[in-house]
PDB file of N, CA and C in Angstrom:
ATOM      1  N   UNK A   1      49.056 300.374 171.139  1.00  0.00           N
ATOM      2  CA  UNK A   1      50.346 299.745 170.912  1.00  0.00           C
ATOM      3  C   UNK A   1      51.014 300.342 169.681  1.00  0.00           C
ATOM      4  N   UNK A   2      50.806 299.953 168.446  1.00  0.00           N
ATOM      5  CA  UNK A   2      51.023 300.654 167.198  1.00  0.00           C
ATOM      6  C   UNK A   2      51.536 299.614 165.517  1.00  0.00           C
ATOM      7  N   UNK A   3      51.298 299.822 165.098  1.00  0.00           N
ATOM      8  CA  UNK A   3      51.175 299.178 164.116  1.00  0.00           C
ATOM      9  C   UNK A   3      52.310 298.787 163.166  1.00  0.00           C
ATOM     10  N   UNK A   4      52.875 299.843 163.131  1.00  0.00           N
ATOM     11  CA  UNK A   4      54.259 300.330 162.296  1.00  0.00           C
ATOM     12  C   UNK A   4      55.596 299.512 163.571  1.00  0.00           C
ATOM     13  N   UNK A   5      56.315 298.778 162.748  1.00  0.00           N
ATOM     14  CA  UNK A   5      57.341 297.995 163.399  1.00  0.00           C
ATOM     15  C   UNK A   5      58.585 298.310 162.581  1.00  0.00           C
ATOM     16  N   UNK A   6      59.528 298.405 163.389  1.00  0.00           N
ATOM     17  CA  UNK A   6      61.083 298.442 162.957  1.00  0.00           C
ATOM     18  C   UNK A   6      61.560 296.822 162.607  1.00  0.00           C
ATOM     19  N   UNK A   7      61.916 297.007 161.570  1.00  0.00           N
ATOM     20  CA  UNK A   7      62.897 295.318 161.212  1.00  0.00           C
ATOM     21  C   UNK A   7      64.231 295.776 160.854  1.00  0.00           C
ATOM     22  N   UNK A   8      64.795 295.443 162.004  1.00  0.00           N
ATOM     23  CA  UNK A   8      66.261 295.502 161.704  1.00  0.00           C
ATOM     24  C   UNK A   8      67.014 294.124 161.884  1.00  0.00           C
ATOM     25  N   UNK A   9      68.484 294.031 161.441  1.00  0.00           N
ATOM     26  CA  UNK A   9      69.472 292.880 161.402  1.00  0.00           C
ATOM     27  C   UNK A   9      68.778 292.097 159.767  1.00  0.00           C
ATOM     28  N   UNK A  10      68.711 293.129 158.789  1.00  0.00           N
ATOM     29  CA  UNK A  10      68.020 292.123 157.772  1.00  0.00           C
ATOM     30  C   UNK A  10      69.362 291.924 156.839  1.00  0.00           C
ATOM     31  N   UNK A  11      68.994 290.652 155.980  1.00  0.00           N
ATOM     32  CA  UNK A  11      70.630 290.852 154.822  1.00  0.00           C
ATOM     33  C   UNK A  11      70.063 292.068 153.969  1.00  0.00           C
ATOM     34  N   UNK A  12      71.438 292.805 153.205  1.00  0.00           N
ATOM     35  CA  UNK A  12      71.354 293.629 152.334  1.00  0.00           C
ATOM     36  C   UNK A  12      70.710 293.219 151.293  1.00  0.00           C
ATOM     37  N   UNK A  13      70.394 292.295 150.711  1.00  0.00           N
ATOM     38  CA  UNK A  13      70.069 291.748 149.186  1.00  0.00           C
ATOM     39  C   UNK A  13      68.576 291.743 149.467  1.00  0.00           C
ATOM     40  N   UNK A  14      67.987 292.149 150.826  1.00  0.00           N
ATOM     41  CA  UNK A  14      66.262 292.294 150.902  1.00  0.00           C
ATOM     42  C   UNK A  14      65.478 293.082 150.399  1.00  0.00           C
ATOM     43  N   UNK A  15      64.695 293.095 149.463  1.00  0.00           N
ATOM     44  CA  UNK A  15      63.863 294.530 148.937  1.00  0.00           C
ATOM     45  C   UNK A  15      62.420 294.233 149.388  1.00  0.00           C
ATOM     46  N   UNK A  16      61.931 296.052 149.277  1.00  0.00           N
ATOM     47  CA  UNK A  16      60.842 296.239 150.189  1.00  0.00           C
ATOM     48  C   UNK A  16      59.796 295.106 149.836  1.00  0.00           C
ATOM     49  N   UNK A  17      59.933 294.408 148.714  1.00  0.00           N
ATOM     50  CA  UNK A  17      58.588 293.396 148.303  1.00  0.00           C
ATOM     51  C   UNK A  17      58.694 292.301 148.816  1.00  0.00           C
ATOM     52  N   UNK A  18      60.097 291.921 149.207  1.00  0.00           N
ATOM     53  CA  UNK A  18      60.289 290.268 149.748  1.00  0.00           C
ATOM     54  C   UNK A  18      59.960 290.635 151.520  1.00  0.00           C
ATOM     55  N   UNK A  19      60.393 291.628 151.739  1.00  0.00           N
ATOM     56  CA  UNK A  19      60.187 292.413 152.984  1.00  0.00           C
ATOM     57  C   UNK A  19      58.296 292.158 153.544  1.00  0.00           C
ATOM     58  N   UNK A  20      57.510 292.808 153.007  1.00  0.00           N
ATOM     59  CA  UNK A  20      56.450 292.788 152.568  1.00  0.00           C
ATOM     60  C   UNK A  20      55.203 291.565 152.290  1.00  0.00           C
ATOM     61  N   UNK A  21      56.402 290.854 151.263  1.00  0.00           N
ATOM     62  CA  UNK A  21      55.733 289.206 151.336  1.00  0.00           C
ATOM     63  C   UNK A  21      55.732 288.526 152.734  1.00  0.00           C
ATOM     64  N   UNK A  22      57.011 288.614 153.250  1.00  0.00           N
ATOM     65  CA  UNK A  22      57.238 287.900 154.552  1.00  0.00           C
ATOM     66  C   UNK A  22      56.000 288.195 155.725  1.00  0.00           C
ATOM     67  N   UNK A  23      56.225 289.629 155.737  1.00  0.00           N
ATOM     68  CA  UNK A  23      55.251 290.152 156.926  1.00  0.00           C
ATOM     69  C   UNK A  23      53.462 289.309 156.414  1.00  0.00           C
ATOM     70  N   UNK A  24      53.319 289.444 155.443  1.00  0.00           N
ATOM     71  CA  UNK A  24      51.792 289.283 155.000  1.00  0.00           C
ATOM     72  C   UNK A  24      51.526 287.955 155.500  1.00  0.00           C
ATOM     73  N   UNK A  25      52.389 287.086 155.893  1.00  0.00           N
ATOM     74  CA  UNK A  25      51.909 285.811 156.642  1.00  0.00           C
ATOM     75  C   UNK A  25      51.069 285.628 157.852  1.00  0.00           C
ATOM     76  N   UNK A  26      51.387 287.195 158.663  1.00  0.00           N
ATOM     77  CA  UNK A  26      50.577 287.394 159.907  1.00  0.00           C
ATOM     78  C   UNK A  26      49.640 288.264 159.818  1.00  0.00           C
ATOM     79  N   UNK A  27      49.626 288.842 158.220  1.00  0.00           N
ATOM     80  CA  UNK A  27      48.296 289.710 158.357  1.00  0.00           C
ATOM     81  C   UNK A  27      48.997 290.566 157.435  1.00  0.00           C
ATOM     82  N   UNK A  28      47.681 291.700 157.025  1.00  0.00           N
ATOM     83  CA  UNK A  28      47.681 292.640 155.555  1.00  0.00           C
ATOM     84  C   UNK A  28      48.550 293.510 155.945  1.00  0.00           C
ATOM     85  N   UNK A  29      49.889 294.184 155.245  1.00  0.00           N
ATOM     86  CA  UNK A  29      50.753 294.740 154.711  1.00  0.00           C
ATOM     87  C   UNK A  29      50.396 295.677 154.351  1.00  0.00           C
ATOM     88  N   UNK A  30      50.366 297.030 155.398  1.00  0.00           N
ATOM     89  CA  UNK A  30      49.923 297.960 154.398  1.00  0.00           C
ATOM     90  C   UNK A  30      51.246 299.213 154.242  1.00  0.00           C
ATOM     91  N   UNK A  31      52.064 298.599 154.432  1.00  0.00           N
ATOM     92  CA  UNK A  31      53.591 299.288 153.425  1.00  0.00           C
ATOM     93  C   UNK A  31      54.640 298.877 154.207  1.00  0.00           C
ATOM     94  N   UNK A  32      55.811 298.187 153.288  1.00  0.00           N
ATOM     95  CA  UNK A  32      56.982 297.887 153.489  1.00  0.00           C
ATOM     96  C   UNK A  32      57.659 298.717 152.690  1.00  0.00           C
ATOM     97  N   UNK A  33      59.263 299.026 153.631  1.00  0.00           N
ATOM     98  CA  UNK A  33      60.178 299.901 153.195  1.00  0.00           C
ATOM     99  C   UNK A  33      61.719 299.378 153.859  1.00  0.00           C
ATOM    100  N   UNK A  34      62.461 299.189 152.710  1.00  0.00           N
ATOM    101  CA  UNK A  34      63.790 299.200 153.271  1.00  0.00           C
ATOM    102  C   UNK A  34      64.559 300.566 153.200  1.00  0.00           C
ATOM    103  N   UNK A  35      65.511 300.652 154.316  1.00  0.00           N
ATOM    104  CA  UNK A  35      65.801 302.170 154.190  1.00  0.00           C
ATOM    105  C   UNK A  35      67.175 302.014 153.596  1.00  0.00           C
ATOM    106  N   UNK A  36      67.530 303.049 152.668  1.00  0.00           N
ATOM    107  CA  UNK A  36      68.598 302.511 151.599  1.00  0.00           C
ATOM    108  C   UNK A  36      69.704 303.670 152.020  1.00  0.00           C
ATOM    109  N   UNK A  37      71.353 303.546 151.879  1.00  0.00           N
ATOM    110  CA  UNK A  37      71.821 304.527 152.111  1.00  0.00           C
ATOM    111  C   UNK A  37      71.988 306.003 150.738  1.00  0.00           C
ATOM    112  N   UNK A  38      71.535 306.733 150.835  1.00  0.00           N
ATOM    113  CA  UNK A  38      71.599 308.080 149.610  1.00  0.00           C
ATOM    114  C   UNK A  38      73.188 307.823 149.158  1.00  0.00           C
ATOM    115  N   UNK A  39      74.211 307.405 149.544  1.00  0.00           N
ATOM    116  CA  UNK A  39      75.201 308.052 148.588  1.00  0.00           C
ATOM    117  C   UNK A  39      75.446 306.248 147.510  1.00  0.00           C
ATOM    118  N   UNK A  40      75.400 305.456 148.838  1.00  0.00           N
ATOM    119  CA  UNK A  40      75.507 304.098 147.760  1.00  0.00           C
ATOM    120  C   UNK A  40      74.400 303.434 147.269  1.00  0.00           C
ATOM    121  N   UNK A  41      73.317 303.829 147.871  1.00  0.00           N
ATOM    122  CA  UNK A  41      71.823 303.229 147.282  1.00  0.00           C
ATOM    123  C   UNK A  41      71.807 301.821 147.292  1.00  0.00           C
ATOM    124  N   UNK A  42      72.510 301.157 148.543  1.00  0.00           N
ATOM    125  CA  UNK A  42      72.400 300.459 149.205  1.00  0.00           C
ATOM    126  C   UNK A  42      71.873 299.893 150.029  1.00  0.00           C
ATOM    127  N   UNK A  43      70.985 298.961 150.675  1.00  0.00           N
ATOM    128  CA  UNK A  43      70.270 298.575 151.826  1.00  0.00           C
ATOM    129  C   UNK A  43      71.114 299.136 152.907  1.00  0.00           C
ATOM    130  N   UNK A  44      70.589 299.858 154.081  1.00  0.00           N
ATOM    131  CA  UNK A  44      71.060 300.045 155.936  1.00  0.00           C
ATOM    132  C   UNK A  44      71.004 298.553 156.464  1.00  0.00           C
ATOM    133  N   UNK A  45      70.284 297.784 155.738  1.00  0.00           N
ATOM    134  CA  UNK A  45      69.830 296.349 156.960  1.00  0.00           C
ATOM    135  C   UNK A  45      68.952 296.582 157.881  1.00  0.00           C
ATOM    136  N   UNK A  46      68.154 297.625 157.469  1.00  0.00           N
ATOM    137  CA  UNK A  46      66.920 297.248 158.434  1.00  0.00           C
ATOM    138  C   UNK A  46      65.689 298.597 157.538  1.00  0.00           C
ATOM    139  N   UNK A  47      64.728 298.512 158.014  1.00  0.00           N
ATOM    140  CA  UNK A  47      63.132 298.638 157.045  1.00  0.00           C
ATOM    141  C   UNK A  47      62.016 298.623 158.601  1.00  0.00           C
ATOM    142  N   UNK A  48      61.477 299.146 157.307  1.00  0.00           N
ATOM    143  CA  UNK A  48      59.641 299.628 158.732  1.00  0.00           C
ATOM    144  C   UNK A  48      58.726 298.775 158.321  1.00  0.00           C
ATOM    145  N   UNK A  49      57.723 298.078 158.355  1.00  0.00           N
ATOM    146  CA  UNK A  49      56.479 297.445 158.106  1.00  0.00           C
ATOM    147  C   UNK A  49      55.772 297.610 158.850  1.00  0.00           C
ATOM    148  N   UNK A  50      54.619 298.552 157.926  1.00  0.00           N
ATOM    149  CA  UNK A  50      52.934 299.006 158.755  1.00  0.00           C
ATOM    150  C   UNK A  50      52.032 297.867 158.774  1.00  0.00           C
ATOM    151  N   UNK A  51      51.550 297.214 159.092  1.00  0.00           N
ATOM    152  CA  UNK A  51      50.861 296.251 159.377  1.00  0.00           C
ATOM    153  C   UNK A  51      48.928 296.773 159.624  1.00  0.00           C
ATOM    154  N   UNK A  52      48.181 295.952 159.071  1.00  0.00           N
ATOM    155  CA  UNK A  52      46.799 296.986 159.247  1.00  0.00           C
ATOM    156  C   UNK A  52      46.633 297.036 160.760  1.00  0.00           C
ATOM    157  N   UNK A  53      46.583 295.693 161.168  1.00  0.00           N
ATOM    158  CA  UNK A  53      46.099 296.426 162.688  1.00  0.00           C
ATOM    159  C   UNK A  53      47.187 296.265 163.674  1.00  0.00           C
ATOM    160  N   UNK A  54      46.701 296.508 164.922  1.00  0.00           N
ATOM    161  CA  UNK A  54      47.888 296.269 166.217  1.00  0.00           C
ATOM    162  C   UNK A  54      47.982 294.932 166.687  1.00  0.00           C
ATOM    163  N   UNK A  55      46.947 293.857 166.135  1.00  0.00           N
ATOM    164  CA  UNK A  55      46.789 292.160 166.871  1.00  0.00           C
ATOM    165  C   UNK A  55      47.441 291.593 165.494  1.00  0.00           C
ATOM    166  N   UNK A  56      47.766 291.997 164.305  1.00  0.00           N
ATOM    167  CA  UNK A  56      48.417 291.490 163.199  1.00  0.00           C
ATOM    168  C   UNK A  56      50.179 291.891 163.512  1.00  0.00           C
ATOM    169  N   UNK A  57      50.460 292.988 164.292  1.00  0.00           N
ATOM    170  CA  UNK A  57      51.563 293.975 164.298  1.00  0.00           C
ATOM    171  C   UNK A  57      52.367 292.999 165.238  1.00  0.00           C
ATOM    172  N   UNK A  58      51.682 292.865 166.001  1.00  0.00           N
ATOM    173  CA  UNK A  58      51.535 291.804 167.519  1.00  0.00           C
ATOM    174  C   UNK A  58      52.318 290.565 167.118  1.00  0.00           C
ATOM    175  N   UNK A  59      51.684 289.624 165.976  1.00  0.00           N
ATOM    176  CA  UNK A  59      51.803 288.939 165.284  1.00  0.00           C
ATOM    177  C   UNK A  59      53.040 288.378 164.978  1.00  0.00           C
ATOM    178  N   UNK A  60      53.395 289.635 164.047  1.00  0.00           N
ATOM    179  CA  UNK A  60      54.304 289.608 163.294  1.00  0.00           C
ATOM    180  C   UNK A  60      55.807 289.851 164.149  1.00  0.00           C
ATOM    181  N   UNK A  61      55.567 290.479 165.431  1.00  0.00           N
ATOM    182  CA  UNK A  61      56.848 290.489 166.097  1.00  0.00           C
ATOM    183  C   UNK A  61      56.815 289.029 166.378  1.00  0.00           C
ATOM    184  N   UNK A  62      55.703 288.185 167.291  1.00  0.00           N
ATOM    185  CA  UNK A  62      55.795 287.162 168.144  1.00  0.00           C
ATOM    186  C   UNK A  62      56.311 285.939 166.281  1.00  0.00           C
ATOM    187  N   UNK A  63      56.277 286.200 165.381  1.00  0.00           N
ATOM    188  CA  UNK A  63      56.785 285.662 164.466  1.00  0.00           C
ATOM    189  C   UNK A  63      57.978 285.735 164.229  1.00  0.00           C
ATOM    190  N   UNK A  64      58.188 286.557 163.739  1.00  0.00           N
ATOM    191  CA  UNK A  64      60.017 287.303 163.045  1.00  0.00           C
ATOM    192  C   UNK A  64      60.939 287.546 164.181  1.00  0.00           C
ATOM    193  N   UNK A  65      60.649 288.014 165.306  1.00  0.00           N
ATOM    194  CA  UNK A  65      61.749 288.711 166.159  1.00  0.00           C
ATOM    195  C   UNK A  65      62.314 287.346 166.404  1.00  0.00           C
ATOM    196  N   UNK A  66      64.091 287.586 165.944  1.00  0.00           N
ATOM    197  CA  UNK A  66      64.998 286.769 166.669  1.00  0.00           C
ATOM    198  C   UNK A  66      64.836 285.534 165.075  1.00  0.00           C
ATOM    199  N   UNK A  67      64.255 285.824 164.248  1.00  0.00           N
ATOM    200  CA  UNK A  67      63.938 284.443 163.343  1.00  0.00           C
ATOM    201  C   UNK A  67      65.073 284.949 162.237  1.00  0.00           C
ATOM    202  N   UNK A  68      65.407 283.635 161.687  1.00  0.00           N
ATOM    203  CA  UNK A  68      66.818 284.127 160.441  1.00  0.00           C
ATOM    204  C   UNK A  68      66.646 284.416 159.279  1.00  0.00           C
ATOM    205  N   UNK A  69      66.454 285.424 158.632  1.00  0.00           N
ATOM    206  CA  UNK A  69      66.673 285.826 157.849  1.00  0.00           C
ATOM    207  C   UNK A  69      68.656 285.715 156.936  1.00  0.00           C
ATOM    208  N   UNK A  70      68.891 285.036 156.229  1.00  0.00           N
ATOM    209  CA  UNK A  70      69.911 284.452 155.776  1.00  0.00           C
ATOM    210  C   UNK A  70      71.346 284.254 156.313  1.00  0.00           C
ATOM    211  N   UNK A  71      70.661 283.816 157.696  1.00  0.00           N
ATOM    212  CA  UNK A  71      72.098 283.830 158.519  1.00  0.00           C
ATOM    213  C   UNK A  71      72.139 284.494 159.677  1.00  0.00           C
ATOM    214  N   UNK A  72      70.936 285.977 159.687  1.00  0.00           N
ATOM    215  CA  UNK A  72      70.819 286.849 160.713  1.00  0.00           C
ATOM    216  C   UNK A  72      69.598 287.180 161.433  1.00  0.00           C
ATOM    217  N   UNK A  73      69.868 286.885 162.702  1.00  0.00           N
ATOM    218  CA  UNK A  73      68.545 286.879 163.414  1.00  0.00           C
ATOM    219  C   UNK A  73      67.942 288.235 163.627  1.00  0.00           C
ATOM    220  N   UNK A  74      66.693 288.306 162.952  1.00  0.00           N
ATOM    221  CA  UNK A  74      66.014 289.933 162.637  1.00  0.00           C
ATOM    222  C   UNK A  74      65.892 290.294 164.124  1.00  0.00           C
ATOM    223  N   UNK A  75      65.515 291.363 163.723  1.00  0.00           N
ATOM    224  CA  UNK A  75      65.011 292.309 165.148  1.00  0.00           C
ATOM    225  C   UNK A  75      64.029 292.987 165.205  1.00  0.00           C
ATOM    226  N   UNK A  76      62.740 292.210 165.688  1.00  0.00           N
ATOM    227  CA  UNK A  76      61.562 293.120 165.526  1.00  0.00           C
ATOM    228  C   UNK A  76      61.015 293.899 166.202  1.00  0.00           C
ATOM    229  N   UNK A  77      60.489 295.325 166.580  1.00  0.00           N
ATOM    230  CA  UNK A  77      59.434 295.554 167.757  1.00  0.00           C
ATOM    231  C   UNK A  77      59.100 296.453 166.988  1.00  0.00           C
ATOM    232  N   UNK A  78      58.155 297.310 168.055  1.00  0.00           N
ATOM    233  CA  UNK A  78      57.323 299.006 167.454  1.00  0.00           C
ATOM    234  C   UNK A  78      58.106 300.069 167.331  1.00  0.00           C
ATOM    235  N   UNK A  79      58.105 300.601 166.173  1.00  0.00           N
ATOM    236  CA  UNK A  79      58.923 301.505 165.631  1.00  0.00           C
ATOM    237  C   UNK A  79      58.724 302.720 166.772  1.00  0.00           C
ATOM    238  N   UNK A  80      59.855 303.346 166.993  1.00  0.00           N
ATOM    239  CA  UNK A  80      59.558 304.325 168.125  1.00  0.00           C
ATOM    240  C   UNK A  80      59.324 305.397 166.875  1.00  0.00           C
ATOM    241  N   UNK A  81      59.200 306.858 166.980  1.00  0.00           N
ATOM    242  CA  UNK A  81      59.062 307.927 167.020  1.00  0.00           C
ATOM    243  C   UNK A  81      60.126 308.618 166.485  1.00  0.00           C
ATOM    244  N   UNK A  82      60.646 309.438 165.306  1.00  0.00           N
ATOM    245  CA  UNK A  82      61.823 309.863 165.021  1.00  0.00           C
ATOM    246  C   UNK A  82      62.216 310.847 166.142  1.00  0.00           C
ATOM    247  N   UNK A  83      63.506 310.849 166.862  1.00  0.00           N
ATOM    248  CA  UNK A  83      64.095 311.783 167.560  1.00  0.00           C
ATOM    249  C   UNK A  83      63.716 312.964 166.746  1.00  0.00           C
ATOM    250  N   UNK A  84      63.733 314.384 167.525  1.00  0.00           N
ATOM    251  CA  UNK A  84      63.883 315.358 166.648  1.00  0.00           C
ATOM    252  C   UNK A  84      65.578 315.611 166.621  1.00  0.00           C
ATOM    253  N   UNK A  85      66.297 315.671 165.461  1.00  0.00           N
ATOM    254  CA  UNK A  85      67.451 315.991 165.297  1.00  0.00           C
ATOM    255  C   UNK A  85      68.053 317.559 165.563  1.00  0.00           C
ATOM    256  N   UNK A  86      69.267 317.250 166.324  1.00  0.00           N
ATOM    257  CA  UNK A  86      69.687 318.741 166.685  1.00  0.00           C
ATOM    258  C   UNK A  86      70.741 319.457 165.051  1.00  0.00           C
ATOM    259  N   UNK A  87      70.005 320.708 165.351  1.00  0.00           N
ATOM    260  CA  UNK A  87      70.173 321.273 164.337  1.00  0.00           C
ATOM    261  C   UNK A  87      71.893 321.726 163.982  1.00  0.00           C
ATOM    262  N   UNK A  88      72.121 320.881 162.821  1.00  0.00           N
ATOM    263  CA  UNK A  88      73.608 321.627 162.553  1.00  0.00           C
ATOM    264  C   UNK A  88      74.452 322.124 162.107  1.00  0.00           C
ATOM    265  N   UNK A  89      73.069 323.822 162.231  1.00  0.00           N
ATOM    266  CA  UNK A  89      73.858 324.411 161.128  1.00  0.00           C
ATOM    267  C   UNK A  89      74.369 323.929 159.707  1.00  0.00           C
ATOM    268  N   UNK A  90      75.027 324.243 159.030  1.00  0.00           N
ATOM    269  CA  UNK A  90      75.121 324.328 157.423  1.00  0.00           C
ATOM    270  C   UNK A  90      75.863 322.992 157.231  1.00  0.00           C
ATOM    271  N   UNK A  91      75.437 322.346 157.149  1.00  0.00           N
ATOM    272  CA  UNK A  91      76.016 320.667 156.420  1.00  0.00           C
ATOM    273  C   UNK A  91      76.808 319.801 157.780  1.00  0.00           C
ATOM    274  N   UNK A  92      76.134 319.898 158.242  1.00  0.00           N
ATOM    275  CA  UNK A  92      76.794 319.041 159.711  1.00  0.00           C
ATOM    276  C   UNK A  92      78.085 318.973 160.159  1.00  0.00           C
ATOM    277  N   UNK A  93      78.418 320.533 160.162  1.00  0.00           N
ATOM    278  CA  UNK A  93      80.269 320.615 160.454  1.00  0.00           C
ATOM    279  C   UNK A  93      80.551 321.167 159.560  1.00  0.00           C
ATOM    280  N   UNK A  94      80.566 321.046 158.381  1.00  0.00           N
ATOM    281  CA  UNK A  94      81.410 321.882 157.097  1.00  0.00           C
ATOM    282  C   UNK A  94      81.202 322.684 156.891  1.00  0.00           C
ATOM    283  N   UNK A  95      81.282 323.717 156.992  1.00  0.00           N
ATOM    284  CA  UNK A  95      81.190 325.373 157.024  1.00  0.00           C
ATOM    285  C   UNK A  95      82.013 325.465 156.044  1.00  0.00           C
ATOM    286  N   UNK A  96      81.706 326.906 155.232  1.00  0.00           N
ATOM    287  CA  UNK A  96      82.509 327.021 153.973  1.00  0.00           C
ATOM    288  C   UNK A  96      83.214 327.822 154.584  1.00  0.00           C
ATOM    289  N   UNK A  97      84.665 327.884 153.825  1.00  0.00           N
ATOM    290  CA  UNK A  97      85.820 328.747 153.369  1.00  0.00           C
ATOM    291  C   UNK A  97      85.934 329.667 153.034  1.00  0.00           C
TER     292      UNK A  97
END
């Protein structure tokens, strides 16, 4: 199945430790991450949590998915696999002058 879960629909004001605390209710935490945007260093609203095993991972969806987080109902399942991204060339469109 897999261990590592996507949490998305979270509020912005969440950091990876409150992130982290939450999950540890269904079992050991073995890394929370919110993914932040690079130019505003801002929360995206959504984060990964590895969970030790797959019956804790399990857990933690049949817990959180759809549950409110300050207004917004999270979104939990198994983190898929990063797409491989198509390559584009020199800065994604901006070609120099």
């Amino acid at each position: 199945m897999g261990n590592k879960l996507f949490v998305g629909n979270l509020s912005f004001s969440i950091t990876d430790q409150n992130l982290g605390d939450a999950f540890s209710e269904c079992g050991t935490v073995t890394s929370a991450k919110i993914i932040m945007d690079r130019e505003t260093g801002r929360s995206k609203g959504f984060g990964f949590v590895e969970m030790s095993s797959d019956t804790e991972a399990q857990a933690a969806i049949t817990r959180f998915h759809g549950a409110e987080d300050n207004g917004r109902a999270m979104t939990v399942n198994i983190a898929k696999p990063m797409a491989p991204r198509e390559n584009r060339g020199n800065g994604g469109g901006r070609g120099r002058y």
